[in-house]
Protein backbone atom coordinates (compact mmCIF):
# COMPACT_ATOMS: atom_id res chain seq x y z
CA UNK A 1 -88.90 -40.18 -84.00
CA UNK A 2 -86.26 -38.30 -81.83
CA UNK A 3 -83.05 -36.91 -83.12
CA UNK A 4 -80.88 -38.97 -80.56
CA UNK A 5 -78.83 -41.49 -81.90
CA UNK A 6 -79.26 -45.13 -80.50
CA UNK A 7 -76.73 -46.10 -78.03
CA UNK A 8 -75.43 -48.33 -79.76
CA UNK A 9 -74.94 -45.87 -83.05
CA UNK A 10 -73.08 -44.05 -80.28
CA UNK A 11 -70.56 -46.01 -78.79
CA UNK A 12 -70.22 -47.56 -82.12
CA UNK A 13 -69.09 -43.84 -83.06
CA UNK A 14 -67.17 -43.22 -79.92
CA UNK A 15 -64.91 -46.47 -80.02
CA UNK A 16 -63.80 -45.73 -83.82
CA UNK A 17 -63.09 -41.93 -82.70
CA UNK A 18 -61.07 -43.19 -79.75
CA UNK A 19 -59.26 -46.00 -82.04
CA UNK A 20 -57.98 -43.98 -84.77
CA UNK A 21 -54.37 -44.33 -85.47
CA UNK A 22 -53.32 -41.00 -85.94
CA UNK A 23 -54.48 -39.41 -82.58
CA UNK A 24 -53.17 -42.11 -80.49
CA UNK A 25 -49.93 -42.55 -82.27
CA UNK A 26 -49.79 -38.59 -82.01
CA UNK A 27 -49.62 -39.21 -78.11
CA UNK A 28 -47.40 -41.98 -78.48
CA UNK A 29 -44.78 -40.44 -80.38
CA UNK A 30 -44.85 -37.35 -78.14
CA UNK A 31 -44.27 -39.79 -74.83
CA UNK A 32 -41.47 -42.00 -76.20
CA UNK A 33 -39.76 -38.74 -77.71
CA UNK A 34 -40.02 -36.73 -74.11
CA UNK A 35 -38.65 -40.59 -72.59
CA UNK A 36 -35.80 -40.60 -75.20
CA UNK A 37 -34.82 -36.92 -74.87
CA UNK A 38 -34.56 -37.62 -71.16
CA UNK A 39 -32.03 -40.76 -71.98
CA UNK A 40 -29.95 -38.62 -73.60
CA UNK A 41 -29.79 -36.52 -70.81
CA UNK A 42 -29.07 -39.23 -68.74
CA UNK A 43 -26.80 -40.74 -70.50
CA UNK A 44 -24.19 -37.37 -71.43
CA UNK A 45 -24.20 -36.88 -67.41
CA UNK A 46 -23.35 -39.76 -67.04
CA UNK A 47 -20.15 -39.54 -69.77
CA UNK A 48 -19.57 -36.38 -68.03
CA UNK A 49 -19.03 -38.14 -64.92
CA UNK A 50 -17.19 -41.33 -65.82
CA UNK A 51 -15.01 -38.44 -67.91
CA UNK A 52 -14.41 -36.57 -64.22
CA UNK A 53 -13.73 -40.01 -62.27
CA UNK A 54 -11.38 -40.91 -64.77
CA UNK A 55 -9.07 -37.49 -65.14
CA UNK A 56 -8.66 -38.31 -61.03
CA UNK A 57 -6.86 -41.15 -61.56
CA UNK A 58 -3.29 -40.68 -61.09
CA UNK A 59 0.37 -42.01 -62.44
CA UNK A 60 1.35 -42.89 -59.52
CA UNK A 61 0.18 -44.35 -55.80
CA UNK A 62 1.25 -41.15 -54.57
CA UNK A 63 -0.72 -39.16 -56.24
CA UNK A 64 -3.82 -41.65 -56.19
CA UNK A 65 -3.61 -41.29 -52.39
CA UNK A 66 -4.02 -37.78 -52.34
CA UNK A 67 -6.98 -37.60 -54.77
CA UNK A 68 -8.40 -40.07 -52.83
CA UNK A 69 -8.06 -37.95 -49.54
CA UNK A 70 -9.45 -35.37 -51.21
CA UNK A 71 -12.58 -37.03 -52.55
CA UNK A 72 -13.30 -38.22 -48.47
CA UNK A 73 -13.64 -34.24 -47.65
């Protein structure tokens, strides 16, 4: 008798290796933290911005003109 395992001892062994929680969860957690870090990237440039676009607006037509001339250069 050989010391080989039967194929189907082995992908019996394989498939509970690949299916246990902790390594694959492992992975998970790493992807949707890297995915939310990036959001909140995302989303303080974008604050940033909308806090820019609204310190150009101005009191009075005037002045609105003139920001928007500058903002065509």
């Amino acid at each position: 008798m050989s010391s080989y395992e039967s194929t189907d001892a082995f992908l019996s062994r394989k498939f509970k290796e690949e299916t246990m929680p902790g390594k694959n969860a492992y992975y998970t957690n790493m992807r949707l933290t890297a995915e939310v870090e990036d959001l909140k990237h995302r989303i303080k440039q974008l604050e940033t911005d909308m806090a820019y676009n609204n310190n150009l607006r101005a009191a009075s037509p005037e002045e609105q003109r003139i920001y928007d001339l500058r903002r065509t250069d």
